[in-house]
C-alpha atoms as a PDB file:
ATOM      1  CA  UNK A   1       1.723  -4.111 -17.439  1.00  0.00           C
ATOM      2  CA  UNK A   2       3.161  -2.155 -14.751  1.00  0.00           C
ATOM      3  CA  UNK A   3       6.146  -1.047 -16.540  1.00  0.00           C
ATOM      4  CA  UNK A   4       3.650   0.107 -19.259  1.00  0.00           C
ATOM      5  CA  UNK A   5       1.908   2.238 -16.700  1.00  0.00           C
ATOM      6  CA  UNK A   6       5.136   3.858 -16.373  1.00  0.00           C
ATOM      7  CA  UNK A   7       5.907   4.826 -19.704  1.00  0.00           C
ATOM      8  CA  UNK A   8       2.235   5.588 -20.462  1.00  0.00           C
ATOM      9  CA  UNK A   9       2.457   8.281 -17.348  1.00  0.00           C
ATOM     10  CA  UNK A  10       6.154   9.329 -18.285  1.00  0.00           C
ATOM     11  CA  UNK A  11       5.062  10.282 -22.101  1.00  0.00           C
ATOM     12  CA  UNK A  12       1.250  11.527 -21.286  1.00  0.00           C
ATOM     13  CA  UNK A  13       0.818  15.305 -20.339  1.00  0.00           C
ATOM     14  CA  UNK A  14       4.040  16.378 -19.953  1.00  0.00           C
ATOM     15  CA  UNK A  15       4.491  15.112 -16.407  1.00  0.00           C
ATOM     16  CA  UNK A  16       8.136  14.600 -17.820  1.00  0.00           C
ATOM     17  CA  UNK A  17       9.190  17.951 -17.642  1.00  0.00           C
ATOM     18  CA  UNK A  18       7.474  18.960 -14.341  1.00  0.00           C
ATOM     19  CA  UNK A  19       7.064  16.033 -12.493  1.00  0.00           C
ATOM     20  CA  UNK A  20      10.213  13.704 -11.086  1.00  0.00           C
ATOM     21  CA  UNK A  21       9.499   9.791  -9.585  1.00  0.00           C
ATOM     22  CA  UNK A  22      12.333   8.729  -7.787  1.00  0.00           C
ATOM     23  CA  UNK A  23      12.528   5.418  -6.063  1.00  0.00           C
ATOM     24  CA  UNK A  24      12.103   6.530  -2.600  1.00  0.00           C
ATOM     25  CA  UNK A  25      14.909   5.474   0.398  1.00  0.00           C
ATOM     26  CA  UNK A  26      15.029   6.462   4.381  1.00  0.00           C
ATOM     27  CA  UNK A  27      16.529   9.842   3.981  1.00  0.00           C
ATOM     28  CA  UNK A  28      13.098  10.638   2.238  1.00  0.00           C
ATOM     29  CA  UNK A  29      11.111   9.870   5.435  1.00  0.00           C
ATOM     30  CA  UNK A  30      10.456  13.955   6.705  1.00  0.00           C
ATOM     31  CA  UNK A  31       8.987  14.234   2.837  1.00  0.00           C
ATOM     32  CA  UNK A  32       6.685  10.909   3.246  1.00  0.00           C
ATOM     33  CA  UNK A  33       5.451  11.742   6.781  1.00  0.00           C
ATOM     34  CA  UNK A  34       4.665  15.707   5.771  1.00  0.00           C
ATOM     35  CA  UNK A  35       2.806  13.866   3.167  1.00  0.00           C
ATOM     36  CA  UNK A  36       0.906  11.732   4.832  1.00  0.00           C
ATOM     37  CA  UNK A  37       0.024  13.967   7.369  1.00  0.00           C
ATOM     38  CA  UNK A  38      -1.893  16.239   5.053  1.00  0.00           C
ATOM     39  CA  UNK A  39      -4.440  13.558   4.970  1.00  0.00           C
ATOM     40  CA  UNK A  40      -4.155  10.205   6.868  1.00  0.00           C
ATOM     41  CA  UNK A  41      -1.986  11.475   9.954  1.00  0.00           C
ATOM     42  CA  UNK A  42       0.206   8.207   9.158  1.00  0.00           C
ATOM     43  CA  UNK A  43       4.006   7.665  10.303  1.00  0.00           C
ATOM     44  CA  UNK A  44       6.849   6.013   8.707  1.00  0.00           C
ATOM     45  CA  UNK A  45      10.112   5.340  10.147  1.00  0.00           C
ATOM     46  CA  UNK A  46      13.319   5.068   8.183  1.00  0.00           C
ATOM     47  CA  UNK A  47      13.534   1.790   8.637  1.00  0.00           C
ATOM     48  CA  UNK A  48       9.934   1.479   6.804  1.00  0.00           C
ATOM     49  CA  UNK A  49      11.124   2.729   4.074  1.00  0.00           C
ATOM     50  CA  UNK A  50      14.247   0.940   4.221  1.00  0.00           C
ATOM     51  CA  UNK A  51      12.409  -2.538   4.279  1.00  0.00           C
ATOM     52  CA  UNK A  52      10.195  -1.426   1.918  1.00  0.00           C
ATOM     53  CA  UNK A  53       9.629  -0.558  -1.688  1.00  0.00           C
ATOM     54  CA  UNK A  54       8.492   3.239  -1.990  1.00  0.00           C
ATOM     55  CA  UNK A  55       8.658   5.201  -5.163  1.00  0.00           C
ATOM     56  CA  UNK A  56       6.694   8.834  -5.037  1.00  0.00           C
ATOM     57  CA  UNK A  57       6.628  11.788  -7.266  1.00  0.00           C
ATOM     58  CA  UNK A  58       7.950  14.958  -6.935  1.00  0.00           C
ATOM     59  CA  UNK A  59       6.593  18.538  -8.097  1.00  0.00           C
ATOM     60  CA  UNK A  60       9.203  21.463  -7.471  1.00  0.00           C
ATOM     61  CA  UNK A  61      11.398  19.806  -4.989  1.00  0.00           C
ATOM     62  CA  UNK A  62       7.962  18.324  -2.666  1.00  0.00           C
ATOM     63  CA  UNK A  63       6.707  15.088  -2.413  1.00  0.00           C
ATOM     64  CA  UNK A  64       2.934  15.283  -4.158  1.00  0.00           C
ATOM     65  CA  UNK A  65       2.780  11.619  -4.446  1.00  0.00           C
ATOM     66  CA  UNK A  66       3.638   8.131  -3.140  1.00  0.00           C
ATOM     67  CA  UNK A  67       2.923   4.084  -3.508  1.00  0.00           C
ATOM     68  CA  UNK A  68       5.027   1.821  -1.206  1.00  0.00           C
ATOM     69  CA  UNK A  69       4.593  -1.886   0.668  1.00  0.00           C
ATOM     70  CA  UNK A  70       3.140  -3.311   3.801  1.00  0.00           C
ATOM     71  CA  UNK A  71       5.166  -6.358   3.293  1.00  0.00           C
ATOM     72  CA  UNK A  72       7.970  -7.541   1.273  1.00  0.00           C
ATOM     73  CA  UNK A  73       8.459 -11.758   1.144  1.00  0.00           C
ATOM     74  CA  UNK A  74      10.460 -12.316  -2.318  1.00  0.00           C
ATOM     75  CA  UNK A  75      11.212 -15.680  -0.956  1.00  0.00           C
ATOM     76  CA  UNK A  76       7.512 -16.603  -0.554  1.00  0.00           C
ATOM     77  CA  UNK A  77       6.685 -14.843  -3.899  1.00  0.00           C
ATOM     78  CA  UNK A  78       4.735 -12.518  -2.255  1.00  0.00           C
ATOM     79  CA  UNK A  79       4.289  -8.203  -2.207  1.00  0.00           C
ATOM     80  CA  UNK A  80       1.488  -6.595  -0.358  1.00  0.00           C
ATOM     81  CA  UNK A  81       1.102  -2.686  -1.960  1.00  0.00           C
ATOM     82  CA  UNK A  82      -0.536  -0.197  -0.242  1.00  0.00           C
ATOM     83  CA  UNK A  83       0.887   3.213   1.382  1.00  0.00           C
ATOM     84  CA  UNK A  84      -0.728   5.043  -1.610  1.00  0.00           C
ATOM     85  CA  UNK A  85      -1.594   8.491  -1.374  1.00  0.00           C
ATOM     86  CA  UNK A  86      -1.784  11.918  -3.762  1.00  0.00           C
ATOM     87  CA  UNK A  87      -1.760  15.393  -2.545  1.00  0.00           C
ATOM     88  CA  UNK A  88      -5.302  17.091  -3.394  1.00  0.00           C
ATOM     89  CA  UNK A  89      -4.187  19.601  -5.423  1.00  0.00           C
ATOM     90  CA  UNK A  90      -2.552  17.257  -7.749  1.00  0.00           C
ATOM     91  CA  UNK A  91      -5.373  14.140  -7.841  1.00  0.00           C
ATOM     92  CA  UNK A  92      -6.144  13.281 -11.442  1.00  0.00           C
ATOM     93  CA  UNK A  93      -2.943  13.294 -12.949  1.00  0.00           C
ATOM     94  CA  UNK A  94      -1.739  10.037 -13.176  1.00  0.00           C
ATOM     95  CA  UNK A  95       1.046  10.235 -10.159  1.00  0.00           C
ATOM     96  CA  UNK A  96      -0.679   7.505  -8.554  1.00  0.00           C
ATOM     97  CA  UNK A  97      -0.509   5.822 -11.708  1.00  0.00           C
ATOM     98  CA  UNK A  98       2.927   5.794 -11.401  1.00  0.00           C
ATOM     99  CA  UNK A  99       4.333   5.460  -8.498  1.00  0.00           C
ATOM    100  CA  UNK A 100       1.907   2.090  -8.034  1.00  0.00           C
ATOM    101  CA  UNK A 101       3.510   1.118 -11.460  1.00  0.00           C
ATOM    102  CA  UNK A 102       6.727   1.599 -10.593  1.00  0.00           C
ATOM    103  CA  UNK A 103       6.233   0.036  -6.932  1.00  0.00           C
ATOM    104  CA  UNK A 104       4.933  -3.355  -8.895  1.00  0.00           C
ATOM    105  CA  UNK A 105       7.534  -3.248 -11.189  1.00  0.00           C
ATOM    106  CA  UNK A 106      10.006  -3.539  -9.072  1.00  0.00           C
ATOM    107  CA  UNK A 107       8.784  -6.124  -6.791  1.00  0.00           C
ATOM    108  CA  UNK A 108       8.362  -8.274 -10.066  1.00  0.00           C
ATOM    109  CA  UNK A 109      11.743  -7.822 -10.684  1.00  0.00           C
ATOM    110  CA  UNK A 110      12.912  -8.989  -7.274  1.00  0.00           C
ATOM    111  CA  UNK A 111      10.898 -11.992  -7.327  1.00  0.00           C
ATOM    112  CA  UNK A 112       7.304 -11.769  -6.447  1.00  0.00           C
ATOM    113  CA  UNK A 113       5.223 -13.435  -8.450  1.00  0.00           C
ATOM    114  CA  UNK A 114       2.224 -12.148  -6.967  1.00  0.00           C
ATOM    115  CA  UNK A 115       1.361  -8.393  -5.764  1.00  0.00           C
ATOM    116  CA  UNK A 116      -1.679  -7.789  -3.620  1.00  0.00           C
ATOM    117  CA  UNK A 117      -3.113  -4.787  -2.274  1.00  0.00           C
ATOM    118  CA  UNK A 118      -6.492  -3.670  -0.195  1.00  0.00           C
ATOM    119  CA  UNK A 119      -8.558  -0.843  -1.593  1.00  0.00           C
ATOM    120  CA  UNK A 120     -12.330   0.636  -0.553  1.00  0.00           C
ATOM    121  CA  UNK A 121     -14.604  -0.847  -3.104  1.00  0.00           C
ATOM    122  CA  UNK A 122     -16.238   2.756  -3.030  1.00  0.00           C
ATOM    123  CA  UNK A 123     -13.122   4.609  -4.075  1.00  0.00           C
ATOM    124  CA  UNK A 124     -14.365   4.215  -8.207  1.00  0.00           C
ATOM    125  CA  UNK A 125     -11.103   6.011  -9.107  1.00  0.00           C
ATOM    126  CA  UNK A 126      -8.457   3.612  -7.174  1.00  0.00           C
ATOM    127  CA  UNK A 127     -10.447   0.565  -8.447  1.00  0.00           C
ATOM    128  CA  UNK A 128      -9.984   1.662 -11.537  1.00  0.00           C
ATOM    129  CA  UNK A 129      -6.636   2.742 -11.839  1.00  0.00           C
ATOM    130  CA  UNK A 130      -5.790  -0.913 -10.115  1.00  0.00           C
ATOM    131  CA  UNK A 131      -7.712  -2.513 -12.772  1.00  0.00           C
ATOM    132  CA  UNK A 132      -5.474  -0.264 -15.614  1.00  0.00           C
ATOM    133  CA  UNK A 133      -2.093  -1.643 -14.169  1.00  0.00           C
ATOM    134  CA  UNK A 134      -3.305  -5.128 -14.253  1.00  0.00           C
ATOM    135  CA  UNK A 135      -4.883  -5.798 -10.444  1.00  0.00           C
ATOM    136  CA  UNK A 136      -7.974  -7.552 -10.277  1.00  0.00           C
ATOM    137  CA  UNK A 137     -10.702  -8.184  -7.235  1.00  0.00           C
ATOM    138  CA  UNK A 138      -9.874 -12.099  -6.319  1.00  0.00           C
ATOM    139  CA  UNK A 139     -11.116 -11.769  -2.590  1.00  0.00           C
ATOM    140  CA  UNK A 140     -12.684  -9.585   0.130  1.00  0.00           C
ATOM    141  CA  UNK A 141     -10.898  -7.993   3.165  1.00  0.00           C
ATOM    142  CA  UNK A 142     -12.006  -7.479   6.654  1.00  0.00           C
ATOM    143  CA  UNK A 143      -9.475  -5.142   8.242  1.00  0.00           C
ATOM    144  CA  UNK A 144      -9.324  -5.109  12.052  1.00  0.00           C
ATOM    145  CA  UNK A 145      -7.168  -3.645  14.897  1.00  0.00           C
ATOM    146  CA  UNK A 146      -5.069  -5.814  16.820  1.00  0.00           C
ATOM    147  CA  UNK A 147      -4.501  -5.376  20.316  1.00  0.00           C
ATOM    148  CA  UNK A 148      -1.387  -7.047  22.399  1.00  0.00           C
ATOM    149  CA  UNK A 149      -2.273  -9.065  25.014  1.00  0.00           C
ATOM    150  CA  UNK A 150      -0.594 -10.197  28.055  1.00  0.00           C
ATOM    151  CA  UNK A 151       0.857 -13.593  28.033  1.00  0.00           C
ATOM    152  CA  UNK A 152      -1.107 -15.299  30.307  1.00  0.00           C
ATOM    153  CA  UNK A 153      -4.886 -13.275  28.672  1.00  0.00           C
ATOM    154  CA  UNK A 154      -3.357 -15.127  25.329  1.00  0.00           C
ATOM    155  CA  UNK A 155      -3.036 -18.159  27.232  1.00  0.00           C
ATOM    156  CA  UNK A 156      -6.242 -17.923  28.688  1.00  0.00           C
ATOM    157  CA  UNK A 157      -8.147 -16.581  25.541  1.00  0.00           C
ATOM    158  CA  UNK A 158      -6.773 -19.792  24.048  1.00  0.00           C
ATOM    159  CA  UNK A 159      -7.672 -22.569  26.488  1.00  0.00           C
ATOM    160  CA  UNK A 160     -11.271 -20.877  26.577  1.00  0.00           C
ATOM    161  CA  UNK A 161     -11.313 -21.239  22.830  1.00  0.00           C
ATOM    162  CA  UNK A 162     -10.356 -24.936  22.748  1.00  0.00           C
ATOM    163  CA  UNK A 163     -13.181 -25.804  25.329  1.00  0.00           C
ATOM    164  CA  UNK A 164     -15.765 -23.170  23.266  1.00  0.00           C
ATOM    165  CA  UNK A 165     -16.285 -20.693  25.603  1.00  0.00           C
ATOM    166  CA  UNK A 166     -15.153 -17.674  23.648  1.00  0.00           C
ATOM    167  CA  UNK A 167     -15.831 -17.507  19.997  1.00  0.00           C
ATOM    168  CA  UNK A 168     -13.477 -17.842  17.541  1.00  0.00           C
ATOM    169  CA  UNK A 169     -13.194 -14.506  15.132  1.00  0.00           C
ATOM    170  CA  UNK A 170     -14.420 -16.392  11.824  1.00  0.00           C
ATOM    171  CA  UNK A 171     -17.933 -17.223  14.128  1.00  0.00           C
ATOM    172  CA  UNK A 172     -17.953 -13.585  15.589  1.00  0.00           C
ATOM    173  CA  UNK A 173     -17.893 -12.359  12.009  1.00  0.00           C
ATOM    174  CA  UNK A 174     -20.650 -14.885  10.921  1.00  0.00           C
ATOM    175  CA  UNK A 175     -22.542 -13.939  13.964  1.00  0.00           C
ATOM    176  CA  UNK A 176     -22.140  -9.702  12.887  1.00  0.00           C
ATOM    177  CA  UNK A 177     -22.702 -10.739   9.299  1.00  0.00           C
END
């Protein structure tokens, strides 16, 4: 289905003749980063980009739009898809269409049988166009921050677990509902 989302954006509108999607590599990463600051203040590195799969769209010479990866495991059949974002002015046009297409075609091709991604259950539009390139809602997501500990807090956070004095996250979240 992806590779139908591609065509289907390619031949719709005209986004041939003024839009280009290009598969996306580290000398791309001042383009990704002006981007993403627009909106989400987000930073790549080359190396991101690299490691990743990134395809985005571009209008006149500037990135308006852009799908990549969180994580890349061919060899446990595996893609997580995310990075997805579309300048204002050009929301509604099917760019995100395509670059999330293209993004899931690809990892297909290298291997993955399966490609996940995360998306607010709010966002009607992204739900939607998920649902279009064949994604569908198999589970629910808690995202959290993650903070490095020292060695010896780890150490300690873990022997406190093991003789229940510190809760473990799956009863903190049963406790906060």
């Amino acid at each position: 289905q992806a590779e139908d989302g591609i065509r289907d954006v390619e031949r719709s509108r005209g986004l041939g003749d003024v839009y280009k999607r290009q598969r996306l590599s580290p000398a791309h990463v001042r383009e990704v980063n002006a981007l993403y600051r627009f909106e989400q203040g987000s930073y790549f590195s080359p190396s991101h980009l690299r490691r990743g799969v990134f395809y985005g769209v571009f209008r006149e010479g500037r990135l308006v739009a852009v799908a990549g990866t969180h994580l890349v495991a061919p060899e446990h059949g595996i893609a997580y898809v995310g990075n997805v974002l579309t300048h204002p002015a050009h929301r509604g046009t099917g760019l995100a269409r395509a670059c999330v297409a293209a993004v899931t075609a690809e990892l297909f091709q290298r291997g993955c049988r399966e490609a996940v991604l995360s998306v607010d259950p709010s966002n009607a539009a992204a739900v939607r166009l998920y649902a279009q390139l064949g994604y569908r809602d198999s589970c629910h997501v808690i995202e959290a921050m993650g903070h490095r500990r020292s060695r010896v807090g780890a150490i300690i956070t873990h022997v406190c677990r093991r003789l229940g004095l510190v809760p473990s996250y799956k009863q903190g979240v049963e406790a906060n509902g």
